[in-house]
Protein backbone atom coordinates (compact mmCIF):
# COMPACT_ATOMS: atom_id res chain seq x y z
CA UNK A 1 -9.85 30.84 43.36
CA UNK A 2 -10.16 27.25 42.50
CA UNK A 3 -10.61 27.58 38.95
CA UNK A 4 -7.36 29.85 38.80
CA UNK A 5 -5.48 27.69 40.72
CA UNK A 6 -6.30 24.87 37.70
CA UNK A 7 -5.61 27.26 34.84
CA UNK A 8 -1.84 27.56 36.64
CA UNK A 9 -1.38 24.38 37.35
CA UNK A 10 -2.70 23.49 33.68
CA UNK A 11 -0.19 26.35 32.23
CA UNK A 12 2.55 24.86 34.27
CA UNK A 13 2.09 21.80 33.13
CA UNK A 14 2.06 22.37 29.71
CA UNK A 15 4.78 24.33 29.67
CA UNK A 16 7.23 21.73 31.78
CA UNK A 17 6.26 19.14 28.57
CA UNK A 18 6.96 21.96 26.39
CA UNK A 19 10.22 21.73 27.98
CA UNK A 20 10.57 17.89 28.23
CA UNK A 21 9.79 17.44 24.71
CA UNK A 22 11.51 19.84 23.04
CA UNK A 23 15.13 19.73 25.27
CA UNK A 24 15.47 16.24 24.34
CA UNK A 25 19.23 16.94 22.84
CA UNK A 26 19.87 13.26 21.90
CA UNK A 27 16.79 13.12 19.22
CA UNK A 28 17.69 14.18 15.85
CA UNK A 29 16.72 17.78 14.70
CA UNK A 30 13.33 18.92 13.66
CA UNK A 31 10.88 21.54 14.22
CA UNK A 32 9.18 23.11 17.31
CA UNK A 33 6.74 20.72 18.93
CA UNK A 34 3.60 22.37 20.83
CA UNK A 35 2.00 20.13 23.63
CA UNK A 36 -1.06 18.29 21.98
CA UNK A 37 -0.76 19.50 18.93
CA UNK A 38 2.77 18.01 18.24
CA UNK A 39 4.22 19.58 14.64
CA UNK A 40 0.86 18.71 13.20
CA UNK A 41 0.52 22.92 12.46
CA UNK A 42 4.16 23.18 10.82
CA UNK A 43 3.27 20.06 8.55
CA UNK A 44 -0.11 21.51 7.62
CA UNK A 45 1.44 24.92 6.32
CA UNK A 46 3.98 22.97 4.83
CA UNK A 47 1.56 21.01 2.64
CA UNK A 48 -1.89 20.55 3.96
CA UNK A 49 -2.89 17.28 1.42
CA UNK A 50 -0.11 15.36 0.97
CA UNK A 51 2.36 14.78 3.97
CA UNK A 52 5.23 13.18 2.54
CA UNK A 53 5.53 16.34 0.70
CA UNK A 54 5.62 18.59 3.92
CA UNK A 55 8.04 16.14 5.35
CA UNK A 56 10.49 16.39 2.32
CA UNK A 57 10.25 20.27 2.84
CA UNK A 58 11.72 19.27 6.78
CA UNK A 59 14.40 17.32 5.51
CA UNK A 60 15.28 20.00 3.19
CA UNK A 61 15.50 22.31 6.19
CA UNK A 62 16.77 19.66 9.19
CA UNK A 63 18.74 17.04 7.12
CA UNK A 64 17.94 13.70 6.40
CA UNK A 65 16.79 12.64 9.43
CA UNK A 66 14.15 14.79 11.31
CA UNK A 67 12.05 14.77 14.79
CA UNK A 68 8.47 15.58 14.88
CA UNK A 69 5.52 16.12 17.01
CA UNK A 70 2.65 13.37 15.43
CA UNK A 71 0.12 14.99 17.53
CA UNK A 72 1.32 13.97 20.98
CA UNK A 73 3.64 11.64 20.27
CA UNK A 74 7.55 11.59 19.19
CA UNK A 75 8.34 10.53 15.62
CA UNK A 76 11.33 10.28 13.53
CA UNK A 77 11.16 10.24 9.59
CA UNK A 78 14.55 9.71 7.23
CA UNK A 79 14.23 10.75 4.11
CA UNK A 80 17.38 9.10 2.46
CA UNK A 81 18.44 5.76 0.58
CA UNK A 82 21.11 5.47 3.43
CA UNK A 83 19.77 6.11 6.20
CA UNK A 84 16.45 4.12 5.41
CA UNK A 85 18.29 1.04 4.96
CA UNK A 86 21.05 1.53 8.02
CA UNK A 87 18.03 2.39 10.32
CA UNK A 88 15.01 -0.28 9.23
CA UNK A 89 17.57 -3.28 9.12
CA UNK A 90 17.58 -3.21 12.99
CA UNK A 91 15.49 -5.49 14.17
CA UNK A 92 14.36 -3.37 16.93
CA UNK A 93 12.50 -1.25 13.76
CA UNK A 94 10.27 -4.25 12.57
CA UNK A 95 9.02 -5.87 15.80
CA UNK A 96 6.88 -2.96 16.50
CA UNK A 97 3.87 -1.65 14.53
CA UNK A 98 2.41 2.02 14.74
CA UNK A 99 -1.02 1.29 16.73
CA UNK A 100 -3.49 4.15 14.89
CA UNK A 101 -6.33 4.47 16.19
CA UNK A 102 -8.28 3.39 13.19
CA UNK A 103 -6.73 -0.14 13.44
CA UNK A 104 -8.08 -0.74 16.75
CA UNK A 105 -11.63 -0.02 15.09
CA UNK A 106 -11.12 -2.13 12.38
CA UNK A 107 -8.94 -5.09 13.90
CA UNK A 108 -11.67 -5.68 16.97
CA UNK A 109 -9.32 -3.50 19.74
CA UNK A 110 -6.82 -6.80 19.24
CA UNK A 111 -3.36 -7.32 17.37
CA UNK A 112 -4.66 -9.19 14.67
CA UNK A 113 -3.41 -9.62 10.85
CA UNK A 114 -0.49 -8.82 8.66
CA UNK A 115 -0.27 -5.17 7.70
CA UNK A 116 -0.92 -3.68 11.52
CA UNK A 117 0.17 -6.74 13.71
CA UNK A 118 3.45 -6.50 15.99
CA UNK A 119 5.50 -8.27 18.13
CA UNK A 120 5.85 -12.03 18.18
CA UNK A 121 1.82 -12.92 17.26
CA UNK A 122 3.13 -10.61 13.75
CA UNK A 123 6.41 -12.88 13.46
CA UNK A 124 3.95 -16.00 13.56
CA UNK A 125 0.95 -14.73 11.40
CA UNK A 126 3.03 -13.80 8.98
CA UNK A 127 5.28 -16.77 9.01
CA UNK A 128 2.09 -19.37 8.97
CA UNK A 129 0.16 -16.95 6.24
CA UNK A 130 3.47 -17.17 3.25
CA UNK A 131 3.98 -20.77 4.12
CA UNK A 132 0.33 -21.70 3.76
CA UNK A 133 -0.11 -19.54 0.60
CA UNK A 134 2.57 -21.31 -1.22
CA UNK A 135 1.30 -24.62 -0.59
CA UNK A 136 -1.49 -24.17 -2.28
CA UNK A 137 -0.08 -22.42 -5.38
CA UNK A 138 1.25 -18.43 -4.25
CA UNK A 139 3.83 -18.27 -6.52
CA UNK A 140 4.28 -21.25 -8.19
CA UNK A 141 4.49 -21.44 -12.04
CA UNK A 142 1.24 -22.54 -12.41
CA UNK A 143 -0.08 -18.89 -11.42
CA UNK A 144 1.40 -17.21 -14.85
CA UNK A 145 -1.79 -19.06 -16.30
CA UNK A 146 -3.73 -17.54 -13.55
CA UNK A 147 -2.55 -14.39 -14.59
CA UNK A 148 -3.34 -14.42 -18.19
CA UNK A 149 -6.65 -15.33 -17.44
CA UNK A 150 -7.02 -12.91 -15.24
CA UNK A 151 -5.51 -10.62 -17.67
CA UNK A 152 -7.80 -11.68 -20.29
CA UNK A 153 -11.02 -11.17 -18.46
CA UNK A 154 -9.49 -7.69 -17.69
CA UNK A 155 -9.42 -6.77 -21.40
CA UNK A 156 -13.10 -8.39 -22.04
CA UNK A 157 -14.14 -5.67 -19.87
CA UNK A 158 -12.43 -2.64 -21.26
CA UNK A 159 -13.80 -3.89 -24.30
CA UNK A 160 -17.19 -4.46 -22.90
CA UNK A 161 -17.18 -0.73 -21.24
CA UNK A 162 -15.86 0.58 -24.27
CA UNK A 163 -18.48 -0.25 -26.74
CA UNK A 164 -20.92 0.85 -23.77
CA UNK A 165 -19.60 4.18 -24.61
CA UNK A 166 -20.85 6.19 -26.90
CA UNK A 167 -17.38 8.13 -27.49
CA UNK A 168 -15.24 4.87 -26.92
CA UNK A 169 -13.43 5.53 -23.54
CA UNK A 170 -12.66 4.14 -20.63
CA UNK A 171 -12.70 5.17 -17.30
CA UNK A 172 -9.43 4.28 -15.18
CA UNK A 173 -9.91 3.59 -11.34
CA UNK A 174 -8.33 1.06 -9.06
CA UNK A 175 -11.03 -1.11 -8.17
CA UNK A 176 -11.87 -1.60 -12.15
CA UNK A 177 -7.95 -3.51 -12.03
CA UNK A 178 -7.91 -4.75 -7.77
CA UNK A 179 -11.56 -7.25 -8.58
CA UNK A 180 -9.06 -9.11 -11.48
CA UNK A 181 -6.13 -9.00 -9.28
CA UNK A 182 -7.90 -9.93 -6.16
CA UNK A 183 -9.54 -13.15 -8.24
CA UNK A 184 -6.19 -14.61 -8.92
CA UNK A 185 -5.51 -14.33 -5.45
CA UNK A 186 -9.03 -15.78 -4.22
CA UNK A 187 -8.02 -18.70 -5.96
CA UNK A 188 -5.43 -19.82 -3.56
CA UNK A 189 -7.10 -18.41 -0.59
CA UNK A 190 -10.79 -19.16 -0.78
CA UNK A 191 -10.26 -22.48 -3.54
CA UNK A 192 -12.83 -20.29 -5.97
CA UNK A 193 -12.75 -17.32 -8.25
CA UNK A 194 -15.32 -14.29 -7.82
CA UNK A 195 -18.01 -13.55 -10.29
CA UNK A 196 -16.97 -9.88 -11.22
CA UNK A 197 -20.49 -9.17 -12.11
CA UNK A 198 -21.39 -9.55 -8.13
CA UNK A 199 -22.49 -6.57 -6.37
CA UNK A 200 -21.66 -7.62 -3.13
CA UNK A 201 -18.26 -7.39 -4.40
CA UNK A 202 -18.08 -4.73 -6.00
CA UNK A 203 -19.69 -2.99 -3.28
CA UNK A 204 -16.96 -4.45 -1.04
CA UNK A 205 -13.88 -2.96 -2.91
CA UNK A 206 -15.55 0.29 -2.58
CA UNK A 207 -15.55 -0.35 1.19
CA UNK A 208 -11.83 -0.76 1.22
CA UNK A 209 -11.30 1.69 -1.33
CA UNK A 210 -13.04 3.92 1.53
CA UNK A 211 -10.83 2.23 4.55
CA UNK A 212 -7.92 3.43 2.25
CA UNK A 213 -9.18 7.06 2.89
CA UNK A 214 -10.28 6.67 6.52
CA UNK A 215 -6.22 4.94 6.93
CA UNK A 216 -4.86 8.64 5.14
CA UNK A 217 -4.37 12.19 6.10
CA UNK A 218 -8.38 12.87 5.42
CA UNK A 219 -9.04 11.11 9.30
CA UNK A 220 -8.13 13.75 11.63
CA UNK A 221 -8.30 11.04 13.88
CA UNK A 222 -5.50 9.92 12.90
CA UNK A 223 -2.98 11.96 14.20
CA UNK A 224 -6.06 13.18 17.60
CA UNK A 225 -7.52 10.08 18.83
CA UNK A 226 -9.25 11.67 21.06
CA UNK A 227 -11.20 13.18 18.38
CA UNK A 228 -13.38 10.37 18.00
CA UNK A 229 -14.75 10.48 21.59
CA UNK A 230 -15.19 14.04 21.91
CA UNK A 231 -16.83 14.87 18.39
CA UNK A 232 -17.48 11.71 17.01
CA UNK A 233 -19.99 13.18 14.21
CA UNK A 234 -18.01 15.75 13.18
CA UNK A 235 -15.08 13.44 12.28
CA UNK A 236 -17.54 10.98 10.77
CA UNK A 237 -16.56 7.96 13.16
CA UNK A 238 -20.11 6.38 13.41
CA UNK A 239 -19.80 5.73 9.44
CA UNK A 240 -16.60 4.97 9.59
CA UNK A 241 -17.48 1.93 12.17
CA UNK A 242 -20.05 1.23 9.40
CA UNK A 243 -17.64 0.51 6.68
CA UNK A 244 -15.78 -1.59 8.96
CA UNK A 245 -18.64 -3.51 9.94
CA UNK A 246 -19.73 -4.00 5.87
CA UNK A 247 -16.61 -5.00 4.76
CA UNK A 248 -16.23 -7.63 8.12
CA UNK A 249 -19.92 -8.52 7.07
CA UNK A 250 -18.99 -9.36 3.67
CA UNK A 251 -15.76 -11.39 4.86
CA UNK A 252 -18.01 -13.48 7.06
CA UNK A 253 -19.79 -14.50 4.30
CA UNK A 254 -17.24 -15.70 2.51
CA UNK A 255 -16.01 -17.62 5.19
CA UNK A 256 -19.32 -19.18 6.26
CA UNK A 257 -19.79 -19.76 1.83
CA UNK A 258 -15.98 -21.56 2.04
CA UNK A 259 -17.45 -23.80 4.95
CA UNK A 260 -20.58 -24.64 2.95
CA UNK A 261 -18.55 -25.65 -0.31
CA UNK A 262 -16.26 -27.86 1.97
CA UNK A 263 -19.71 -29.56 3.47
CA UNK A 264 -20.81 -30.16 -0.08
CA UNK A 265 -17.27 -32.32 -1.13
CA UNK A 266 -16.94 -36.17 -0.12
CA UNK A 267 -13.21 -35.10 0.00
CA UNK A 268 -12.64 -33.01 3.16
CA UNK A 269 -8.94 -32.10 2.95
CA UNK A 270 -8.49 -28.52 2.86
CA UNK A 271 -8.01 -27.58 -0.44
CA UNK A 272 -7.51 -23.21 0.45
CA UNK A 273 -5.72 -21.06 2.89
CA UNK A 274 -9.29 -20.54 4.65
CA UNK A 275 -9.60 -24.35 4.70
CA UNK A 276 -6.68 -24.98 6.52
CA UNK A 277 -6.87 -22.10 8.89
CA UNK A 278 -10.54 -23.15 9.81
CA UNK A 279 -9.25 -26.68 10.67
CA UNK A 280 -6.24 -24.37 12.85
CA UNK A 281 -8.31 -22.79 14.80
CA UNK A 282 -10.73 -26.19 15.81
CA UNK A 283 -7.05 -27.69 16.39
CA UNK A 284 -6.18 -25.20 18.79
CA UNK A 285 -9.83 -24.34 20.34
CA UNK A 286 -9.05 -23.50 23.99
CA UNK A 287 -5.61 -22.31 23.74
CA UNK A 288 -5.57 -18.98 24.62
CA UNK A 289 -2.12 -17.67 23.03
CA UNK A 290 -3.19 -19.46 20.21
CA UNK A 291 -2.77 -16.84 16.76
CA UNK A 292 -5.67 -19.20 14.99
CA UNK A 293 -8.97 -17.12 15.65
CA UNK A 294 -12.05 -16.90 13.33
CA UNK A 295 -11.26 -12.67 14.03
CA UNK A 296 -7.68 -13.14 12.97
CA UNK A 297 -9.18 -15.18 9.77
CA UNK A 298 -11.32 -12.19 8.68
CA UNK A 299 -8.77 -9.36 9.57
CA UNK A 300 -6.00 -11.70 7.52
CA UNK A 301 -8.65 -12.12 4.53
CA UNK A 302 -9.30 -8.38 4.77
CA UNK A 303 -5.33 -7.07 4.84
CA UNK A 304 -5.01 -9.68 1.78
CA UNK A 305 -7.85 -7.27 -0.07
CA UNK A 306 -6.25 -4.09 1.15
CA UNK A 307 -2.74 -5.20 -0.68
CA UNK A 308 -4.70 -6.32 -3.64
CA UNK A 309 -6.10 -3.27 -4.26
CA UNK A 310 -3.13 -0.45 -2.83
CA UNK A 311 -0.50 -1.97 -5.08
CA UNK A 312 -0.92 -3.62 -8.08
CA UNK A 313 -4.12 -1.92 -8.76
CA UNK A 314 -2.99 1.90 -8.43
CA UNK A 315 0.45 0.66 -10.12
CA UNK A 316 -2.07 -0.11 -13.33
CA UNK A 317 -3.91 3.30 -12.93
CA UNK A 318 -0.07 5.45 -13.03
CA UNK A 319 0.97 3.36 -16.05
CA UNK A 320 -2.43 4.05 -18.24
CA UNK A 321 -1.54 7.89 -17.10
CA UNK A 322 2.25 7.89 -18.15
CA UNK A 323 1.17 5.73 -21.25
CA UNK A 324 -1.58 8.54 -22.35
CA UNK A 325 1.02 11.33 -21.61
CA UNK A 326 3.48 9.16 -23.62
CA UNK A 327 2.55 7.82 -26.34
CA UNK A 328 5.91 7.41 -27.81
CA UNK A 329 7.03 5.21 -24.41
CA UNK A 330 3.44 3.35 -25.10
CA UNK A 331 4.37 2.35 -28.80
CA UNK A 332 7.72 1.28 -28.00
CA UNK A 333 6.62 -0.83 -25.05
CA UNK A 334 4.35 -1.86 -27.86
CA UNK A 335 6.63 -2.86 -30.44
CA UNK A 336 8.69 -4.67 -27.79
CA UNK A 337 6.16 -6.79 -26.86
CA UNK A 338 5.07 -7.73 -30.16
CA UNK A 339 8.52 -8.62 -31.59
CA UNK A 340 9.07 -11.21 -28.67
CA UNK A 341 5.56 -12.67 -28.91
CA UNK A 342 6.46 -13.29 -32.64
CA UNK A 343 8.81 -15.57 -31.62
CA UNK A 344 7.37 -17.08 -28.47
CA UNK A 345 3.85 -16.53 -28.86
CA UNK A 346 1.87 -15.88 -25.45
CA UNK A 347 4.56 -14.37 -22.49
CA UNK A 348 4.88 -15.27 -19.12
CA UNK A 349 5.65 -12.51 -16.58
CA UNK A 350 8.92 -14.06 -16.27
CA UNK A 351 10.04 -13.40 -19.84
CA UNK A 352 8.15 -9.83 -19.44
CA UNK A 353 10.25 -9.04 -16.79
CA UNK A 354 12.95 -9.50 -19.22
CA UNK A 355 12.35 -7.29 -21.96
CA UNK A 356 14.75 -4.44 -20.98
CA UNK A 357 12.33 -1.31 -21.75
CA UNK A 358 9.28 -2.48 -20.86
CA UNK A 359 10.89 -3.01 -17.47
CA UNK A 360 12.73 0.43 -16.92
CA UNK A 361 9.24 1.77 -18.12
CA UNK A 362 7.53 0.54 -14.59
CA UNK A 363 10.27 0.89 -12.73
CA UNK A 364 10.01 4.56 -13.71
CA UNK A 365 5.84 4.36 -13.20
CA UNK A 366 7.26 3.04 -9.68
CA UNK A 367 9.39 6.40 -9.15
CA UNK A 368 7.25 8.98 -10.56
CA UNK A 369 3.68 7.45 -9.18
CA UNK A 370 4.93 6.21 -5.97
CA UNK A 371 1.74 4.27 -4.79
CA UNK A 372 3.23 4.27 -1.02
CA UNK A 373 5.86 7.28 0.03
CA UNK A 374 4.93 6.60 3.57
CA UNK A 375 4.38 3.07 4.54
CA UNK A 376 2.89 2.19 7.84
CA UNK A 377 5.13 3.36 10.48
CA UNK A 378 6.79 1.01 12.97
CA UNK A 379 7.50 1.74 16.46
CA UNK A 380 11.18 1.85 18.10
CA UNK A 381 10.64 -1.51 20.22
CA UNK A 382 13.64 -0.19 22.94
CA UNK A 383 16.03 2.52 23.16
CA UNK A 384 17.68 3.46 19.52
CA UNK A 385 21.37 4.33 19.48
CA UNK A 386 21.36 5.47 15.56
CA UNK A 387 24.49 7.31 13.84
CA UNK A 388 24.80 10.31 16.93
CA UNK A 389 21.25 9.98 18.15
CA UNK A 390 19.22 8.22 20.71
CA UNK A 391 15.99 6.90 20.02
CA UNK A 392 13.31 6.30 22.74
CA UNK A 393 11.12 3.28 22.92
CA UNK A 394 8.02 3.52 21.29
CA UNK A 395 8.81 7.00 19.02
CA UNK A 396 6.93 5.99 15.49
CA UNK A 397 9.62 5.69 13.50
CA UNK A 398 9.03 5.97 9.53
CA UNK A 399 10.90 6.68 6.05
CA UNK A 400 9.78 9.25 3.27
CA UNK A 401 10.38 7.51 -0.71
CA UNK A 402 9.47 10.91 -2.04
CA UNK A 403 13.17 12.67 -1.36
CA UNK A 404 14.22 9.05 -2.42
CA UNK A 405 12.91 8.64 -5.66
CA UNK A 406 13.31 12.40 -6.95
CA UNK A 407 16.85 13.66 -5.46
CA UNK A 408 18.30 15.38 -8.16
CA UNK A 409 21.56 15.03 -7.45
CA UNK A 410 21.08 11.33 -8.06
CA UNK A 411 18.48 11.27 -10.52
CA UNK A 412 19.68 14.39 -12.42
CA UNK A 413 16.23 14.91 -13.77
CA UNK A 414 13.58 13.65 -11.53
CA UNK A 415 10.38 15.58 -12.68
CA UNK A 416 11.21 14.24 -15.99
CA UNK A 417 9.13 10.53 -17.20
CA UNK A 418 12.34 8.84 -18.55
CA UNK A 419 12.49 5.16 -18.75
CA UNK A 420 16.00 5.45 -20.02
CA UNK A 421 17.35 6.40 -16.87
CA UNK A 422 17.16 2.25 -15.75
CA UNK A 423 19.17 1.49 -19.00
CA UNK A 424 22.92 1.44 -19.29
CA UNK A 425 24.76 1.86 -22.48
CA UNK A 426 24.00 -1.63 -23.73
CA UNK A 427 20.42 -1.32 -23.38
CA UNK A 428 20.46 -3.68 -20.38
CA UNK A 429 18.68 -2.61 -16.85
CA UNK A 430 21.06 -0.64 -14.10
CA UNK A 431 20.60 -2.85 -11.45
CA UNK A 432 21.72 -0.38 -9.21
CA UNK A 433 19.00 1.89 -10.05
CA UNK A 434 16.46 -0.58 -10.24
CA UNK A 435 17.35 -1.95 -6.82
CA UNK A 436 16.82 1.34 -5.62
CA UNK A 437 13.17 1.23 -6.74
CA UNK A 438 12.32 -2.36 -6.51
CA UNK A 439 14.06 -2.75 -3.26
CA UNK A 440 11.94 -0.76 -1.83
CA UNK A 441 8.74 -0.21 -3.28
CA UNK A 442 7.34 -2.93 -1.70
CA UNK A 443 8.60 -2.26 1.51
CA UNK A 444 12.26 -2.39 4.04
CA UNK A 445 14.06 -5.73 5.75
CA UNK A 446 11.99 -7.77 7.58
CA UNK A 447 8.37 -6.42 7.09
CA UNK A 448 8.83 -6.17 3.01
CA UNK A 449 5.52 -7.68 1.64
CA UNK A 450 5.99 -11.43 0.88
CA UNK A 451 3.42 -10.96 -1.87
CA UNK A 452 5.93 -8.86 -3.49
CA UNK A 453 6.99 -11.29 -6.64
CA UNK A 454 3.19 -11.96 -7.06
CA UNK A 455 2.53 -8.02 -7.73
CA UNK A 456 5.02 -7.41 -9.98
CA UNK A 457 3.93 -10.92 -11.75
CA UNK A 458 0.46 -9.52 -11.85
CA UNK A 459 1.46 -6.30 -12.67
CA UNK A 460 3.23 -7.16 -16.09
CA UNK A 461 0.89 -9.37 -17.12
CA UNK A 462 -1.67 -7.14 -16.91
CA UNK A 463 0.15 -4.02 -18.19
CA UNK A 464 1.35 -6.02 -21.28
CA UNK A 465 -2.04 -7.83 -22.31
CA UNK A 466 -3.83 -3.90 -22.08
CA UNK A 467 -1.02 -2.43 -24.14
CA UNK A 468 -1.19 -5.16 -26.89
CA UNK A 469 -4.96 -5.10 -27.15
CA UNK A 470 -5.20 -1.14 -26.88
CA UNK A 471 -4.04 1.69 -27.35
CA UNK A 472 -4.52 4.89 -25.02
CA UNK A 473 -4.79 8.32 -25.55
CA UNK A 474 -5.82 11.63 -23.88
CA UNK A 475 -9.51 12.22 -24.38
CA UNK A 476 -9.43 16.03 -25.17
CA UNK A 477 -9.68 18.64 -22.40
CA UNK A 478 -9.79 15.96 -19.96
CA UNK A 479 -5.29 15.34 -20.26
CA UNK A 480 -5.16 13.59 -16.44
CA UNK A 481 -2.96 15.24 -13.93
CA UNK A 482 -0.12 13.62 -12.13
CA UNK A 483 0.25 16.45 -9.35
CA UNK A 484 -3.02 15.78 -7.50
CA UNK A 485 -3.35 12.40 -6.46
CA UNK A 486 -5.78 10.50 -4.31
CA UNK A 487 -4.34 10.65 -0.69
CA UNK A 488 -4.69 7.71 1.23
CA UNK A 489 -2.94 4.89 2.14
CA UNK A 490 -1.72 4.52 -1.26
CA UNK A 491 -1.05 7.23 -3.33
CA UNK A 492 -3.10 7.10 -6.99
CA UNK A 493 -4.36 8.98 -9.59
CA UNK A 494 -8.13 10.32 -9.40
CA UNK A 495 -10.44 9.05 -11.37
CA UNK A 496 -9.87 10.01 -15.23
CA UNK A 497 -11.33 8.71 -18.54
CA UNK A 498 -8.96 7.49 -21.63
CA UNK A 499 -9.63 7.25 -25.18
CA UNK A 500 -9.43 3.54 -26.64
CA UNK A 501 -8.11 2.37 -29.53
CA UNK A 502 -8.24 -1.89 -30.35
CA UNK A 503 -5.63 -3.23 -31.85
């Protein structure tokens, strides 16, 4: 009698939030949302692997702006240039962070860092980490040198791999391009560059190349929390905890190493972002608002790594791909290049950035490999009154770039690689169009990555000094796909070799 009495009562129950959830008339349109299980079924027969693909499919069906179940909780996705910018220029969009469960894991249950942090402690962290970045050297002029070196060292190692190989090709990953990136940036924040031969290092991009697949649609977790406590084997949480714990292992020893060096020099002065932020948090030892924390060092040092390696990196790995589908875009790039160098010998990314084709070529890399259709979604910090809709507080609120970068009535020919499209009829770049890419690649209003000029520097560089040195093509029977990406936080190519040619 008892147990029936339950199995009402839980009936009931679910079907008043059945109810509650889905008679909400103020919350834009979207599918059917089942207790627990949200929309999470609708999106899987939609497009089981790549979600900004089902969502696309719901804004085809509900408009541009949709409501649906993520798991048990509300969320609203746009999927158009207008309504992404009208809605994520509110401030009441960028206080608030998305808390997944995996950041909790990985972030030591606190609100800690740059990429997952909210609130206030986000406004400061991020305010104190740009500042302190500049003064010792993030984006100054003196980085372009940084940059060629870096970009150098890259193409030592393609050649290195290359003779290594017996048919003279070269395998393209991210982490092969994030360890050169992620030493230009080492130099501002640790005072030291890496030695790329290290297998602790190497090691450790592999960790957050993994953390990049436990942050995606492969963690069920993700989307059922509850996952991890009920069947924490069968979702693989114990070694996910693991690769947390390696990669915080390997940032502690680069802090403790930066504290050693320091003890070594007459001069104590901080002379790196850890520096400073050591001296921080013996400033404000006791305080306990304070944001300076040896665990908010490592999780800052760590979200540094993960934007290392999700942009710039798998923005290198889609241009080798377009390049080796294109070899007519590659030789013109090429011959660009080459005719300005003639005159001005080695380019900075400045005057890269200013050759008209080379630049509509990765701003159309940027549309057709869009490394990040859904960034991390932020949370509705109050009440939203948007266009005719209402908004609750705390409903994940998020924006698709997929229907962005390929609507056809915009575009006229989205499936199509055509660097043209960012040219007008003077050769020169449609700022229009490019603003619709650049402004947004990197992220919307307040919480747009401040590392965002250093990227594209970085990513020019790089790009250029490969296609000068080399040149790419298919190997046979291996032609690499563009339709079946990695999914993860960042969307990039799998793994695929190229054929090399020096130049």
């Amino acid at each position: 009698m008892i147990l029936q009495f339950l199995l009402i009562l839980t009936i009931c129950a679910l079907v008043v939030n059945f109810l509650k959830v889905n008679g909400n008339r103020r919350l834009p349109p979207g599918p059917i949302r089942i207790p627990v299980l949200g929309s999470v079924l609708t999106l899987y027969r939609l497009n089981p692997t790549y979600p900004h693909l089902a969502l696309a499919k719901l804004a085809q069906a509900y408009g541009d702006i949709v409501t649906f179940g993520f798991g048990m909780q509300t969320a609203v996705a746009v999927s158009s240039y207008e309504a992404m910018k009208d809605l994520f220029k509110l401030q009441d969009t960028n206080l608030s962070r998305h808390q997944f469960s995996f950041v909790s894991d990985r972030n030591y249950g606190q609100n800690l860092g740059i990429i997952f942090s909210h609130g206030q402690k986000w406004v400061e962290v991020r305010a104190f980490t740009k500042k302190t970045l500049k003064q010792f050297g993030f984006g100054k002029f003196k980085m372009d040198q940084s940059f060629t070196n870096a970009a150098n060292q890259l193409v030592d190692a393609i050649k290195s791999e290359m003779l290594d190989s017996h048919d003279r090709t070269f395998a393209v990953k991210n982490s092969k391009f994030a360890i050169h990136v992620l030493n230009v940036l080492w130099g501002i924040v640790g005072g030291y560059k890496f030695d790329l031969n290290d297998e602790n290092l190497r090691r450790n991009m592999e960790c957050v190349d993994e953390i990049l697949k436990i942050i995606g649609n492969e963690n069920p977790y993700t989307v059922f929390p509850f996952l991890k406590t009920w069947f924490p084997n069968q979702v693989n949480y114990p070694e996910h905890l693991k690769i947390h714990d390696e990669v915080h292992g390997f940032t502690e020893f680069l802090i403790n190493d930066a504290i050693e060096k320091r003890g070594e020099r007459l001069d104590t002065e901080p002379t790196s972002f850890i520096e400073l932020f050591l001296d921080k948090i013996d400033e404000c030892h006791g305080d306990p608002g304070t944001i300076f924390t040896h665990q908010q060092l490592v999780i800052i040092l760590e979200d540094l790594m993960l934007g290392s390696l999700e942009t710039t990196a798998a923005l290198l790995s889609w241009s080798i791909l377009f390049m080796v589908l294109h070899t007519d875009k590659q030789n013109k790039i090429r011959q660009e290049i080459l005719k300005k160098m003639e005159s001005r010998g080695e380019l900075t990314a400045t005057e890269l950035k200013g050759l008209p084709y080379l630049k509509a070529t990765i701003l159309e890399v940027m549309r057709m490999g869009n490394i990040a259709p859904l960034p991390s979604p932020r949370s509705a910090s109050k009440d939203l009154k948007f266009r005719d809709y209402v908004i609750p507080k705390n409903t994940i609120l998020l924006y698709n770039l997929y229907p962005i970068y390929n609507e056809k009535s915009y575009w006229i020919d989205p499936e199509v690689f055509r660097p043209e499209r960012f040219l007008n009829e003077n050769g020169e770049i449609d700022q229009s169009r490019s603003e619709r890419i650049l402004g947004t690649v990197f992220g919307v209003g307040p919480r747009i990555c401040f590392g965002e000029n250093i990227g594209l520097d970085a990513f020019f560089t790089f790009f250029a000094a490969m296609i000068t040195n080399f040149k790419f093509d298919v190997v046979p029977g291996k032609e690499p796909r563009v339709d079946n990406p990695r999914a993860g936080m960042s969307i990039a190519p799998q793994e695929f070799p190229v054929k090399i040619r020096s130049r």
